[in-house]
C-alpha atoms as a PDB file:
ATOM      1  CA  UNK A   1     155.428  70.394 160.927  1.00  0.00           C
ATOM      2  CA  UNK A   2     158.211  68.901 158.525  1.00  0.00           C
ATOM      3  CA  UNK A   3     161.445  70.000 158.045  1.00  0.00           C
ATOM      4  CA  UNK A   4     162.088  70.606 154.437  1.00  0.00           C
ATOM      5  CA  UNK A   5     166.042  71.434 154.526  1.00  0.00           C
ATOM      6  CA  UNK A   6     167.973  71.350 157.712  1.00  0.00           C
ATOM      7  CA  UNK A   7     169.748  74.660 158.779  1.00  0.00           C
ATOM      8  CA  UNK A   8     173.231  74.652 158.219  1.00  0.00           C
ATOM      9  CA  UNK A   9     175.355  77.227 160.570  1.00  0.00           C
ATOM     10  CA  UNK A  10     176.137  80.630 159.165  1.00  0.00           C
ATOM     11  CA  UNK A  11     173.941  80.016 155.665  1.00  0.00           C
ATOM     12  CA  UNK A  12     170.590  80.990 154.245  1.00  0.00           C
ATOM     13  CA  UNK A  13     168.012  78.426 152.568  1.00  0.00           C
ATOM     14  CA  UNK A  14     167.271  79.921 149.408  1.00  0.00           C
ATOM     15  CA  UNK A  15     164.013  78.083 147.686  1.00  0.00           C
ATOM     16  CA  UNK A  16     164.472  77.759 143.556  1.00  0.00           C
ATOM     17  CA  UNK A  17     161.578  75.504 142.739  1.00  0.00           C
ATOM     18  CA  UNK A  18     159.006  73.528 144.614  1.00  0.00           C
ATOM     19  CA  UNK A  19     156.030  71.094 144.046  1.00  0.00           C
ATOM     20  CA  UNK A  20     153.379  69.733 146.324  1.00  0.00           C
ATOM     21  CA  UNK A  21     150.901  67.205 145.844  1.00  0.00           C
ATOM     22  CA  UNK A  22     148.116  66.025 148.112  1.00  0.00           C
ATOM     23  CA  UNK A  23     145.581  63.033 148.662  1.00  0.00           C
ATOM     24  CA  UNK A  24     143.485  65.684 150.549  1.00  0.00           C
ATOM     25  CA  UNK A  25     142.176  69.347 151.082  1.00  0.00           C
ATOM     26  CA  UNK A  26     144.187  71.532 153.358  1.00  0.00           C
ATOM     27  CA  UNK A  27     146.402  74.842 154.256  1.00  0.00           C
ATOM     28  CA  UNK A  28     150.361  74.491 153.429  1.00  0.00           C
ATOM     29  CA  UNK A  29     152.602  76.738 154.743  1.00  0.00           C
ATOM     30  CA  UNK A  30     156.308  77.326 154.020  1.00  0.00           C
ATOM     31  CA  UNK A  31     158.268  78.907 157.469  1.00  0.00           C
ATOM     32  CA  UNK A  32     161.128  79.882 158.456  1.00  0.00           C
ATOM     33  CA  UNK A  33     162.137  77.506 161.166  1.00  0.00           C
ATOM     34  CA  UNK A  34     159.456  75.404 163.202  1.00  0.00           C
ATOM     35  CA  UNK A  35     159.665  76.991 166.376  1.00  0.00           C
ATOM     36  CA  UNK A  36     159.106  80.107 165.997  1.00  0.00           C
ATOM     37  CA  UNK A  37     157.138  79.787 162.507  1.00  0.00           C
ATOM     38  CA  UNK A  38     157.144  82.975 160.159  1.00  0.00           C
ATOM     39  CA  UNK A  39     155.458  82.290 157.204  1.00  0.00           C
ATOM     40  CA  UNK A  40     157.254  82.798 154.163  1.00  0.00           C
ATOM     41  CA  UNK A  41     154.962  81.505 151.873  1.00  0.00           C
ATOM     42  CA  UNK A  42     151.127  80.925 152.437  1.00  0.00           C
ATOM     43  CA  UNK A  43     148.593  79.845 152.613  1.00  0.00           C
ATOM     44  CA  UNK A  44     148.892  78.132 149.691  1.00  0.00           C
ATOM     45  CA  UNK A  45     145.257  75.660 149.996  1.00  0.00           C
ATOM     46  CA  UNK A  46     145.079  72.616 148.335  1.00  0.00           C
ATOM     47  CA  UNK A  47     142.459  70.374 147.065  1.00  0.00           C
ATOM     48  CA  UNK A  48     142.585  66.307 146.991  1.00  0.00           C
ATOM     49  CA  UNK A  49     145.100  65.495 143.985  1.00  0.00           C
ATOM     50  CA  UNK A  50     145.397  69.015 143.113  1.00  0.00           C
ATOM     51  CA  UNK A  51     149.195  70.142 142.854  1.00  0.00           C
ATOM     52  CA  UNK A  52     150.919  73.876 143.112  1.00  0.00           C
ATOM     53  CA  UNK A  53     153.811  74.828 141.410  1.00  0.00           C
ATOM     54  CA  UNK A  54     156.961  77.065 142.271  1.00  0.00           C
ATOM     55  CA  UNK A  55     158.440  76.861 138.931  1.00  0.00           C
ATOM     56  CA  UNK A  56     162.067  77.551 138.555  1.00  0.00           C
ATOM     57  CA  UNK A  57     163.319  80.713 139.737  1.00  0.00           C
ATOM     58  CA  UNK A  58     167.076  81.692 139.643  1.00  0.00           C
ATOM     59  CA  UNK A  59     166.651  84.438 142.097  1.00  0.00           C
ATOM     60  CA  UNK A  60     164.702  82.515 144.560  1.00  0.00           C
ATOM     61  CA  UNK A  61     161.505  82.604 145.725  1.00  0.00           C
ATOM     62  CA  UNK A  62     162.025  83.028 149.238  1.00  0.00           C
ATOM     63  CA  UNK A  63     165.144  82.859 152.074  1.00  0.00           C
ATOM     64  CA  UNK A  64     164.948  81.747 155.060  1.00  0.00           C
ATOM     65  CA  UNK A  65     167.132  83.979 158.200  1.00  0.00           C
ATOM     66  CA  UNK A  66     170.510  82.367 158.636  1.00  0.00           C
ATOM     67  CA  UNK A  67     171.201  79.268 160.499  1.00  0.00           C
ATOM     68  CA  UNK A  68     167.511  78.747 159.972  1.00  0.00           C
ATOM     69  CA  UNK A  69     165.692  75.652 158.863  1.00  0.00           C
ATOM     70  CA  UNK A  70     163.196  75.705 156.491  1.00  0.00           C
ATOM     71  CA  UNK A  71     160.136  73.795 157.188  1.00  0.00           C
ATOM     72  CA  UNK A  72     156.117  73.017 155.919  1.00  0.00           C
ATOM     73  CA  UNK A  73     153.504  73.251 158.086  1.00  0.00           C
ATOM     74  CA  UNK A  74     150.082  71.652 156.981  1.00  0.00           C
ATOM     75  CA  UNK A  75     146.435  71.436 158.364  1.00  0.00           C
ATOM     76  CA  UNK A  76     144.212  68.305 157.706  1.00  0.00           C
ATOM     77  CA  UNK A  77     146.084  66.938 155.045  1.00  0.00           C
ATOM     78  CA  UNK A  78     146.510  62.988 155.253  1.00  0.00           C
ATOM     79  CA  UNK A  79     149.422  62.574 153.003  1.00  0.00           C
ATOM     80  CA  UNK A  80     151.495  64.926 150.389  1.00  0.00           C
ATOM     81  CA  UNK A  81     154.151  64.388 148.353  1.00  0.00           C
ATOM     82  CA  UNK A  82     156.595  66.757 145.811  1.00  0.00           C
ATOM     83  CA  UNK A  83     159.932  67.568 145.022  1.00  0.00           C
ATOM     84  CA  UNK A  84     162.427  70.682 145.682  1.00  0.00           C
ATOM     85  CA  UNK A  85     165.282  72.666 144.491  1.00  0.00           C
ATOM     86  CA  UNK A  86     167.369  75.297 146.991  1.00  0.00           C
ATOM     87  CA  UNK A  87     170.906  76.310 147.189  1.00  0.00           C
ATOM     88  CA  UNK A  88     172.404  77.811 150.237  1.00  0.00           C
ATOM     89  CA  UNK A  89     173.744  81.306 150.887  1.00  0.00           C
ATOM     90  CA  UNK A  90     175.655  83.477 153.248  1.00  0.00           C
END
């Protein structure tokens, strides 16, 4: 599990965009929070140097539940990399 954007108290994590890149073949999921992990998103699978896109979206692809952290959890993958854009919401 990572944590992708802390929760902040009273707010929503609202994802825009979002990139992922990987050395290695695996299952990504996006959750909302890592404890109790609903999947929002997934699974999204990936092959070694293979990328997926979330292109720009001003409505949002997904929200997490308020005060909720949004996080990526990922099987066999050795290393990944990308690059996101949220705002926050009440």
């Amino acid at each position: 599990n990572t944590v992708l954007v802390n929760a902040a108290s009273g707010k929503r994590i609202r994802l825009l965009s979002m990139f992922l890149m990987s050395n290695g073949t695996g299952t990504v999921f996006i959750q909302n929070d890592s404890t109790s992990a609903t999947n929002l998103l997934g699974p999204v699978f990936l092959a070694a140097n293979v990328g997926f896109v979330l292109p720009l979206n001003q409505y949002g692809w997904l929200q997490t539940s308020t005060s909720i952290l949004l996080n990526l959890s990922s099987s066999t993958i050795n290393s990944m990399g990308g690059c996101l854009s949220y705002i926050q919401t009440s």
